[in-house]
PDB file of N, CA and C in Angstrom:
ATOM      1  N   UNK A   1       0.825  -1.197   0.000  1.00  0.00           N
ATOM      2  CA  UNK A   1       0.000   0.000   0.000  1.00  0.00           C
ATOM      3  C   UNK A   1       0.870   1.261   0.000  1.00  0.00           C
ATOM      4  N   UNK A   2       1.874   1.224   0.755  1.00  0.00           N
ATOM      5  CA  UNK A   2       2.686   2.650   0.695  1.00  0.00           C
ATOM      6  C   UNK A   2       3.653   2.415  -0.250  1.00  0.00           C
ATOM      7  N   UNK A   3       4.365   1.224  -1.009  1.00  0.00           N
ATOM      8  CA  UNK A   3       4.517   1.525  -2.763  1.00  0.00           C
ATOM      9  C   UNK A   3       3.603   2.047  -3.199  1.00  0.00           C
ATOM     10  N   UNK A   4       2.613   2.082  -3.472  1.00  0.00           N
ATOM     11  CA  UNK A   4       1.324   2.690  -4.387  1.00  0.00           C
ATOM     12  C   UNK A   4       1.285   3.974  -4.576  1.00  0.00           C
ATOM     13  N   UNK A   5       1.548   4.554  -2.716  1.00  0.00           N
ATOM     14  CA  UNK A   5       1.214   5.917  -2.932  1.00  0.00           C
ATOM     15  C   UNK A   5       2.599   6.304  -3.445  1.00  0.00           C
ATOM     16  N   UNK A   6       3.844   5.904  -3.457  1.00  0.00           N
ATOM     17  CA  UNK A   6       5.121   6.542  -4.029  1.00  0.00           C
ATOM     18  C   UNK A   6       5.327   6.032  -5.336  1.00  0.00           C
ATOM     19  N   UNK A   7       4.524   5.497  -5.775  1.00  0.00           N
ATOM     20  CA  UNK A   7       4.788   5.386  -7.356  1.00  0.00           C
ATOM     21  C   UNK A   7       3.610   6.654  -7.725  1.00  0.00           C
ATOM     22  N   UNK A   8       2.579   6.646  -7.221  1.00  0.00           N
ATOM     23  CA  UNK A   8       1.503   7.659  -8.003  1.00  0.00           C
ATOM     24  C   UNK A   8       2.175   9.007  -7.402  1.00  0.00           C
ATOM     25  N   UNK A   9       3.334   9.132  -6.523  1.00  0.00           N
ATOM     26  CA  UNK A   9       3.993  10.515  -6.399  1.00  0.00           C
ATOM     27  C   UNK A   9       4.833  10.632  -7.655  1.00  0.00           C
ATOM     28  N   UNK A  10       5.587   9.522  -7.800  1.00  0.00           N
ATOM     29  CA  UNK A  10       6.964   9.270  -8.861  1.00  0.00           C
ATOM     30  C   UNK A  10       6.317   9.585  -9.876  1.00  0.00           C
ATOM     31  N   UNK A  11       4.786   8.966 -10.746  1.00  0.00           N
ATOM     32  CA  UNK A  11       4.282   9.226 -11.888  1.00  0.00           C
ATOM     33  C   UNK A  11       3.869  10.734 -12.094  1.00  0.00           C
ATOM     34  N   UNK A  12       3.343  11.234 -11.165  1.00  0.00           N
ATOM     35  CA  UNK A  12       3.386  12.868 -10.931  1.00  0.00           C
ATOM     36  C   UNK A  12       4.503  13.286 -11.363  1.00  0.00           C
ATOM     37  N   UNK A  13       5.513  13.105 -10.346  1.00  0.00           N
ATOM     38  CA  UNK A  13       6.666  14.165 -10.490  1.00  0.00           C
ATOM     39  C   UNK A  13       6.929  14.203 -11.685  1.00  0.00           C
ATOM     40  N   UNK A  14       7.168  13.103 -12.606  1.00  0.00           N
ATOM     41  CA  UNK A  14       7.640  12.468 -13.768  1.00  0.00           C
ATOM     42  C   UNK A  14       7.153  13.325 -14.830  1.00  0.00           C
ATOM     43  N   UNK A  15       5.555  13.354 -14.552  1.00  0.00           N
ATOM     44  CA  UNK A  15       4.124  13.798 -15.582  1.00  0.00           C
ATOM     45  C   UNK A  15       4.811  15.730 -15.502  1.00  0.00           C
ATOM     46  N   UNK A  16       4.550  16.297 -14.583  1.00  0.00           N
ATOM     47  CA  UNK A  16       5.063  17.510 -14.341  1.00  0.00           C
ATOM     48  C   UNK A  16       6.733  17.859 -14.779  1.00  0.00           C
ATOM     49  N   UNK A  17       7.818  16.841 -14.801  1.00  0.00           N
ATOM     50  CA  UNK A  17       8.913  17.310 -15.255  1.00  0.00           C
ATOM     51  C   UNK A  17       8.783  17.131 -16.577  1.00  0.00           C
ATOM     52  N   UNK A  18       8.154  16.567 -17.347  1.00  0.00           N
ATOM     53  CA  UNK A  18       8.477  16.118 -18.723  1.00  0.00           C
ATOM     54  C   UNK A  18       7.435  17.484 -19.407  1.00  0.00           C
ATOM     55  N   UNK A  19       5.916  17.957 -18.327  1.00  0.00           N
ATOM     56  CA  UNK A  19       5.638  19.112 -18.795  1.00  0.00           C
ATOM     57  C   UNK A  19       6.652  20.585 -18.886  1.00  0.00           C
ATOM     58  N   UNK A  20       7.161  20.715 -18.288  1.00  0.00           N
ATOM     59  CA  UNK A  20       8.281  21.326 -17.474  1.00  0.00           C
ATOM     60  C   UNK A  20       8.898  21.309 -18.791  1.00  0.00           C
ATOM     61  N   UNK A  21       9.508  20.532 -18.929  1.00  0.00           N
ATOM     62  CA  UNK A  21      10.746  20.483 -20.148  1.00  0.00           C
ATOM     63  C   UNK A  21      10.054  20.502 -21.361  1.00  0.00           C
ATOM     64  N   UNK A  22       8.953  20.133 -22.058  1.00  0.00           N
ATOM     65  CA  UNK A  22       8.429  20.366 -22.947  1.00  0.00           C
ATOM     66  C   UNK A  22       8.358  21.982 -22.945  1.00  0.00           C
ATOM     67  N   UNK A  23       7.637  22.741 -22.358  1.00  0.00           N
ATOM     68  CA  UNK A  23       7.313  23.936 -22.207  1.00  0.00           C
ATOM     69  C   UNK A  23       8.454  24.646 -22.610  1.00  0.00           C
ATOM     70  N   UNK A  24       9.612  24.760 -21.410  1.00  0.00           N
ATOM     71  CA  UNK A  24      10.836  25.573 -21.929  1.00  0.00           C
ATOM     72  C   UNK A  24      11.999  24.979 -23.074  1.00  0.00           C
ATOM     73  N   UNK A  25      11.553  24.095 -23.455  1.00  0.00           N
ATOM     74  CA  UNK A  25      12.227  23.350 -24.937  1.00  0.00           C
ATOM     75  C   UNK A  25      11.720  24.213 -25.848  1.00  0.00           C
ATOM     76  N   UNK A  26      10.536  24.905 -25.559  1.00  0.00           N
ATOM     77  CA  UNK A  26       9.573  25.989 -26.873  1.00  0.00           C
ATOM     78  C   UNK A  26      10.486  27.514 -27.070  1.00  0.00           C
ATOM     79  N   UNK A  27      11.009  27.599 -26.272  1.00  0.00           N
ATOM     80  CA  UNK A  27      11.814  28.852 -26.389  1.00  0.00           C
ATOM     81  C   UNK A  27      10.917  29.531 -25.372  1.00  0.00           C
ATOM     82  N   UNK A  28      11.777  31.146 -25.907  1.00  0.00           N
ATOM     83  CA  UNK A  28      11.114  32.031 -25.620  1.00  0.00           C
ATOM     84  C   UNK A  28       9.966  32.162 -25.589  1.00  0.00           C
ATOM     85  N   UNK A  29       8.978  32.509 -24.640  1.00  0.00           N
ATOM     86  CA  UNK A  29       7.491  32.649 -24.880  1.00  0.00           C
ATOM     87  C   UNK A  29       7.515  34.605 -26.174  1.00  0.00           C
ATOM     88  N   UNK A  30       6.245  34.350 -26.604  1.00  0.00           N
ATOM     89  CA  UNK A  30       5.976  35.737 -27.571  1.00  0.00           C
ATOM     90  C   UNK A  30       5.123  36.581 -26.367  1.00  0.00           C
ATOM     91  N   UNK A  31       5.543  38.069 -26.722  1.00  0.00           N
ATOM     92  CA  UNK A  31       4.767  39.109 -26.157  1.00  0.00           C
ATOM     93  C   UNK A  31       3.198  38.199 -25.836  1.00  0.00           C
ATOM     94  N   UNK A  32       2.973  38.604 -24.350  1.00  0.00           N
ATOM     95  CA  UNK A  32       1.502  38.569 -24.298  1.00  0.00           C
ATOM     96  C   UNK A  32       0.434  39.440 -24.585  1.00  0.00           C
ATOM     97  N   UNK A  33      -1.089  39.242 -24.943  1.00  0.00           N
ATOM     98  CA  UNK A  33      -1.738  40.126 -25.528  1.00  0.00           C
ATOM     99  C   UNK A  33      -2.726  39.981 -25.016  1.00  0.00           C
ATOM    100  N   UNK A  34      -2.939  40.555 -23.985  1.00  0.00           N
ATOM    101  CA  UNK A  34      -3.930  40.245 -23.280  1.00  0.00           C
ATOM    102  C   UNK A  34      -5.474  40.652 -23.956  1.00  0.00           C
ATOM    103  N   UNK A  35      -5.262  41.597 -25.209  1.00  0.00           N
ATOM    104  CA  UNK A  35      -6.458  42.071 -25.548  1.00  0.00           C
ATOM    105  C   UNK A  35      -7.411  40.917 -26.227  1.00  0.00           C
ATOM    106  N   UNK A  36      -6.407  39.927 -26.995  1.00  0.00           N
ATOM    107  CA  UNK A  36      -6.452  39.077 -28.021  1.00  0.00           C
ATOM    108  C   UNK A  36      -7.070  37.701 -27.161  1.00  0.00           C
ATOM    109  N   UNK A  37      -7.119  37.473 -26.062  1.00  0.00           N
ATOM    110  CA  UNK A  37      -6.906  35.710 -25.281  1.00  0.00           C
ATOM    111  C   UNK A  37      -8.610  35.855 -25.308  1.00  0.00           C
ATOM    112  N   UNK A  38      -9.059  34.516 -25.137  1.00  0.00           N
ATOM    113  CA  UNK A  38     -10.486  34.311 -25.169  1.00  0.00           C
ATOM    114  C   UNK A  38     -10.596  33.981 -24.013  1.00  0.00           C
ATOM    115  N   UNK A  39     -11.742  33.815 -23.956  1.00  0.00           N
ATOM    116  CA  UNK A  39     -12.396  33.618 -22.296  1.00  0.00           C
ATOM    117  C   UNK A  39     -11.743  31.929 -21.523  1.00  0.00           C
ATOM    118  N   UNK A  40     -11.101  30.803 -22.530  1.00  0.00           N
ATOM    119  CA  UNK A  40     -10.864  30.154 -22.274  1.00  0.00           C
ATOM    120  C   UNK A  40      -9.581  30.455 -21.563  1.00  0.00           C
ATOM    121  N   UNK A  41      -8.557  30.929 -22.541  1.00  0.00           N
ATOM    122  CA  UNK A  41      -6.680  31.331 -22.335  1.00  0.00           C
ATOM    123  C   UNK A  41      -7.229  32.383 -21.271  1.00  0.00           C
ATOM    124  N   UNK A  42      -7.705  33.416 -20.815  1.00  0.00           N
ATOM    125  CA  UNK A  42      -8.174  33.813 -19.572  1.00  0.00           C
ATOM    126  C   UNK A  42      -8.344  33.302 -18.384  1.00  0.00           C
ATOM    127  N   UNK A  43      -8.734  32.465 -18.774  1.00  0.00           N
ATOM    128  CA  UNK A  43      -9.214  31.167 -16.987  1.00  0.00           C
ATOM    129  C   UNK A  43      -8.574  30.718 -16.832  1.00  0.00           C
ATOM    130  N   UNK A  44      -7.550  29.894 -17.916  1.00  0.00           N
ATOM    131  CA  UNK A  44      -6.406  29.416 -17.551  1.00  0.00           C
ATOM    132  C   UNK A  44      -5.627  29.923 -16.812  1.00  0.00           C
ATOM    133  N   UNK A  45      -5.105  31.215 -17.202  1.00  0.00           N
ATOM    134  CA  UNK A  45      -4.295  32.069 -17.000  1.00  0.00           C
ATOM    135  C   UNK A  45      -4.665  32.675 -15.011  1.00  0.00           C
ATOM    136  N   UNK A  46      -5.780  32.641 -14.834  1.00  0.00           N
ATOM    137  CA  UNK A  46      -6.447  32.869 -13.949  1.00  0.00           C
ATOM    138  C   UNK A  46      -6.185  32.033 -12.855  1.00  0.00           C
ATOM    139  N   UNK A  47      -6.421  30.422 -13.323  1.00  0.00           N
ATOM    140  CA  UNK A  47      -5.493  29.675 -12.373  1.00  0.00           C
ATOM    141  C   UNK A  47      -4.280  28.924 -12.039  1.00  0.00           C
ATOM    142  N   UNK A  48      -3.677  29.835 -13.442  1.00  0.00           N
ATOM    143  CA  UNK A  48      -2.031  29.413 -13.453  1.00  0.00           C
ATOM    144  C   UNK A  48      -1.998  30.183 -12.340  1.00  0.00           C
ATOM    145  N   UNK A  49      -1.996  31.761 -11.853  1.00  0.00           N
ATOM    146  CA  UNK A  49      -1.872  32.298 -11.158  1.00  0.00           C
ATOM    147  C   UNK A  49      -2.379  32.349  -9.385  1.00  0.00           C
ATOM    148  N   UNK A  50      -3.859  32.414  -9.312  1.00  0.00           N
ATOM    149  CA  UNK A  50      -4.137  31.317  -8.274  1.00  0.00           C
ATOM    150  C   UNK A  50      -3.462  30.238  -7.705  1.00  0.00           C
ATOM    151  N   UNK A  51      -3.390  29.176  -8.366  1.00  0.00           N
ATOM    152  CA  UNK A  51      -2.154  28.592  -7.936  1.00  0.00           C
ATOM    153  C   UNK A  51      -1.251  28.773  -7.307  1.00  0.00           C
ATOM    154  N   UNK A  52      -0.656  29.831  -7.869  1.00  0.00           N
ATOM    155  CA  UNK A  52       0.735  30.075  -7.678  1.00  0.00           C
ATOM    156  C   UNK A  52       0.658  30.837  -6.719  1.00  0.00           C
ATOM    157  N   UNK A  53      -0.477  31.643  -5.995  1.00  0.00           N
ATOM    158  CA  UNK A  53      -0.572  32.213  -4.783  1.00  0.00           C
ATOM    159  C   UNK A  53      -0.730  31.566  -3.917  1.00  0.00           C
ATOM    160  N   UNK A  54      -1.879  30.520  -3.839  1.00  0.00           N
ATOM    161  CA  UNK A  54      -2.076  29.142  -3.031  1.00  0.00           C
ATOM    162  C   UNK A  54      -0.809  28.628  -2.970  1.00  0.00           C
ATOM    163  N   UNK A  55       0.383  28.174  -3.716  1.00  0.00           N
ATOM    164  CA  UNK A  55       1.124  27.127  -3.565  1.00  0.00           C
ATOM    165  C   UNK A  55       2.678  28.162  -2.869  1.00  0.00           C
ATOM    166  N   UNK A  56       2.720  29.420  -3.015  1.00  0.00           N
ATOM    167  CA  UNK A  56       3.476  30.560  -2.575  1.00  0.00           C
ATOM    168  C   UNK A  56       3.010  30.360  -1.227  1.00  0.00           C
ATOM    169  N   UNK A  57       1.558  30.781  -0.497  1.00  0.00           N
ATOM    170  CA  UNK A  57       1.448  31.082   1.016  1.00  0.00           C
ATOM    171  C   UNK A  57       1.450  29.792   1.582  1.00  0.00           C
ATOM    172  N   UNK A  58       0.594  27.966   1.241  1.00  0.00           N
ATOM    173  CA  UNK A  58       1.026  27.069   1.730  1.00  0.00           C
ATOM    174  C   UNK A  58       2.426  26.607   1.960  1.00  0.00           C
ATOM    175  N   UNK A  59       3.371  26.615   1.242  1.00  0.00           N
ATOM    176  CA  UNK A  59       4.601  26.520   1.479  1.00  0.00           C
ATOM    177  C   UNK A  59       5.168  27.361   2.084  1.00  0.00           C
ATOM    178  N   UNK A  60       5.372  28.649   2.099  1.00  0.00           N
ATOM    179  CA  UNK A  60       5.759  29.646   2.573  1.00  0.00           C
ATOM    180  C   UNK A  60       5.282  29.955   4.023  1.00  0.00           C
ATOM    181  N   UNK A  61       3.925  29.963   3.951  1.00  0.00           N
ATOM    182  CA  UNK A  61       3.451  30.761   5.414  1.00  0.00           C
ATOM    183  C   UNK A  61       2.732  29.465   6.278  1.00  0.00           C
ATOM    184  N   UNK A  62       2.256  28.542   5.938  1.00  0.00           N
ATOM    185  CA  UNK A  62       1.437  27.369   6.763  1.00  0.00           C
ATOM    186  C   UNK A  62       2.174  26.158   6.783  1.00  0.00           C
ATOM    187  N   UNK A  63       3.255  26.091   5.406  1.00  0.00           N
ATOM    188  CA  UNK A  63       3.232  24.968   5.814  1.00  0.00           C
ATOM    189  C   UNK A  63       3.113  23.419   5.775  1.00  0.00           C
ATOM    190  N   UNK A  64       2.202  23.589   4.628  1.00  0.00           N
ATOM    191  CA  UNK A  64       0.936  23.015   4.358  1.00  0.00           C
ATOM    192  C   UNK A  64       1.521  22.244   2.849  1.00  0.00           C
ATOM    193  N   UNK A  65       2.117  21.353   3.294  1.00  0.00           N
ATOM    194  CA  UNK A  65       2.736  20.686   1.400  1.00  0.00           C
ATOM    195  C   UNK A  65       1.684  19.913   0.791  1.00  0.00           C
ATOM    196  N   UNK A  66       1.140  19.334   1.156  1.00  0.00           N
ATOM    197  CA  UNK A  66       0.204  18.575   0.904  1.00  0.00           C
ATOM    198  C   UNK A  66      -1.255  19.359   0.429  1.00  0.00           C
ATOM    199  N   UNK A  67      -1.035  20.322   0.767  1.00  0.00           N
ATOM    200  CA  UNK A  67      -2.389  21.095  -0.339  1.00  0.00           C
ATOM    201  C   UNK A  67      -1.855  21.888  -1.250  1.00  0.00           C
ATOM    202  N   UNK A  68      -0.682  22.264  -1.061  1.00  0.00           N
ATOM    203  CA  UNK A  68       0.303  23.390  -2.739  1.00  0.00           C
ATOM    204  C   UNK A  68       0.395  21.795  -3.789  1.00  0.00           C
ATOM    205  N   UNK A  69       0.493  20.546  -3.345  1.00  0.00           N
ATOM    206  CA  UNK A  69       0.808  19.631  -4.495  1.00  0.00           C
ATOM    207  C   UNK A  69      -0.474  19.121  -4.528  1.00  0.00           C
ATOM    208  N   UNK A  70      -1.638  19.865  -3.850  1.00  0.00           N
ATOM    209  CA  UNK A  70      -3.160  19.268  -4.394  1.00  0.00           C
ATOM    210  C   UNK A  70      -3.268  20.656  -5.252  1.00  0.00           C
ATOM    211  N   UNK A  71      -3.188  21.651  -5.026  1.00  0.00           N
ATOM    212  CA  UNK A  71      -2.951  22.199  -6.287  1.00  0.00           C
ATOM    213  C   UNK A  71      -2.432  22.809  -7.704  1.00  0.00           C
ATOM    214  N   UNK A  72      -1.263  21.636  -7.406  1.00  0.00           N
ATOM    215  CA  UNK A  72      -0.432  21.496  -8.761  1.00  0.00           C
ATOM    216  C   UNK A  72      -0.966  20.792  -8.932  1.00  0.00           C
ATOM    217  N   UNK A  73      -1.839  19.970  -8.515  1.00  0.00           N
ATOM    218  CA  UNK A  73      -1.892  18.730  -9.495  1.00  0.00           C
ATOM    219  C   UNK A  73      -3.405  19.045 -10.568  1.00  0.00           C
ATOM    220  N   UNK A  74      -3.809  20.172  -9.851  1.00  0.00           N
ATOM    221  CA  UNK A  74      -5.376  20.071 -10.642  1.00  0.00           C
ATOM    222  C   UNK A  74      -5.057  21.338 -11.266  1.00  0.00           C
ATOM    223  N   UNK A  75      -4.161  22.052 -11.432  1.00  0.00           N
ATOM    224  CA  UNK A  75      -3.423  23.205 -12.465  1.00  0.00           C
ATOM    225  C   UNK A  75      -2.752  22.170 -13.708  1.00  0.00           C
ATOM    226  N   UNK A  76      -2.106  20.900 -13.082  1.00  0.00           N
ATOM    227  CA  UNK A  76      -2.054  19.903 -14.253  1.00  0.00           C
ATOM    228  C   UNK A  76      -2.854  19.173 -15.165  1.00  0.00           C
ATOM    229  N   UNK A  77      -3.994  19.321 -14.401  1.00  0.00           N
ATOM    230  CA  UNK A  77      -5.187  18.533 -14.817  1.00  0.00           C
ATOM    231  C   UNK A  77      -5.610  19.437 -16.172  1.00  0.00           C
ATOM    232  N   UNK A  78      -6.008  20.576 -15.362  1.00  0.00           N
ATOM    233  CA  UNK A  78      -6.344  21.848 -16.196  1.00  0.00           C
ATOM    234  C   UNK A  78      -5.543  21.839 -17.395  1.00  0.00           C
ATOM    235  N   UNK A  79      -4.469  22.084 -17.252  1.00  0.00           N
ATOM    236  CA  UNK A  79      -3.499  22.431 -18.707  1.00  0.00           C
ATOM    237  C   UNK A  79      -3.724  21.049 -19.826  1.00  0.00           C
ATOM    238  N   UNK A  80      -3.663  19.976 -18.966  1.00  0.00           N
ATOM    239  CA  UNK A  80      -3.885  18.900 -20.007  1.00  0.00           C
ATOM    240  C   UNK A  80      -5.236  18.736 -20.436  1.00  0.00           C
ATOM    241  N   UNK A  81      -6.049  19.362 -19.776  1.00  0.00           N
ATOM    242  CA  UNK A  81      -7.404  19.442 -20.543  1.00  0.00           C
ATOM    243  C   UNK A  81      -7.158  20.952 -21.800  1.00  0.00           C
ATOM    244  N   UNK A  82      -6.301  21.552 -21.500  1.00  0.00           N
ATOM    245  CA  UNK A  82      -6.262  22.716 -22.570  1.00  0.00           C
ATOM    246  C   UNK A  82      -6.171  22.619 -24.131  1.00  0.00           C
ATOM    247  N   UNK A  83      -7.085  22.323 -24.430  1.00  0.00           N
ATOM    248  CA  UNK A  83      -6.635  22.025 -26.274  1.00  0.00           C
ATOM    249  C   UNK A  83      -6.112  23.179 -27.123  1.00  0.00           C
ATOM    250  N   UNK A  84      -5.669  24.743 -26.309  1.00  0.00           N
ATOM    251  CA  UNK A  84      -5.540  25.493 -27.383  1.00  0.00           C
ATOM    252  C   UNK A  84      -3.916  25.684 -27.920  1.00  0.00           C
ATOM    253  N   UNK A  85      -3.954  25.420 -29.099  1.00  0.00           N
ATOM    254  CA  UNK A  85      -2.129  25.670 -29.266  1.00  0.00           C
ATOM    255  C   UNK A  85      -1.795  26.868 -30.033  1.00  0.00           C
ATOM    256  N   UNK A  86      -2.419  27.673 -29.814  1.00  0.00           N
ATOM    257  CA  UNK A  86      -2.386  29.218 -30.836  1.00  0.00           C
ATOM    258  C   UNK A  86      -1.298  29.805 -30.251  1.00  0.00           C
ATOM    259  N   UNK A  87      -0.433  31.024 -30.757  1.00  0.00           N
ATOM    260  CA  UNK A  87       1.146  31.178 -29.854  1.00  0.00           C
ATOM    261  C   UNK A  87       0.145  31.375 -28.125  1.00  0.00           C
ATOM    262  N   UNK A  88      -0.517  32.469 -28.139  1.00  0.00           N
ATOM    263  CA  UNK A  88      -1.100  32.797 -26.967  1.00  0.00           C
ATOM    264  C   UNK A  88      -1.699  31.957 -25.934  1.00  0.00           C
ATOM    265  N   UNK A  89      -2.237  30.712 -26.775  1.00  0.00           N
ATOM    266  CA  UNK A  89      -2.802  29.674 -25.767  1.00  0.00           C
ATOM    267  C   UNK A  89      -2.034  28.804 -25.230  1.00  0.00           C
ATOM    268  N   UNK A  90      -0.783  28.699 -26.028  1.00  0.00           N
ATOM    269  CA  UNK A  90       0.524  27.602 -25.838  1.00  0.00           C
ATOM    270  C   UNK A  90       1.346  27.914 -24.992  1.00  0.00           C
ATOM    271  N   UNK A  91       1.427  29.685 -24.650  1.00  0.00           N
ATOM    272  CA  UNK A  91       2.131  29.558 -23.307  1.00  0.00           C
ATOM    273  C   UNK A  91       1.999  30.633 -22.676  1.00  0.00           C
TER     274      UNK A  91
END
């Protein structure tokens, strides 16, 4: 039982580094345009950031690891549900 849960950590980490390296393998990201993003690349964007406040004050101020990697993991979820690959939606 506690192999289980450290392989479904290992397949995470794994799933997230290989996003990781895909991403900055793209280069440089292009100017953002915020005028141009649709309501979808918006929300995203919305909880790329969220996130990153949640996973900034749990680690930082509480403490709390186990809810900053409950929400990486559903910021992962999110992106892999993202079908848009337009320059703006891609990164």
């Amino acid at each position: 039982m506690v192999d289980e849960g450290v392989e479904g950590a290992f397949r995470f980490m794994k799933r997230l580094w290989k996003a990781v390296h895909q991403h900055v393998g793209l280069g440089v990201a292009p100017a953002l345009e915020v005028a141009t993003l649709d309501e979808a690349q918006r929300g995203l964007r919305r909880q790329v950031h969220e996130t990153l406040a949640k996973v900034t004050n749990d680690l930082g101020r509480r403490r709390t690891f186990n809810t900053a990697i409950a929400a990486v993991m559903e910021l992962m979820n999110a992106l892999g549900r993202f079908e848009d690959r337009s320059p703006q939606g891609a990164r």
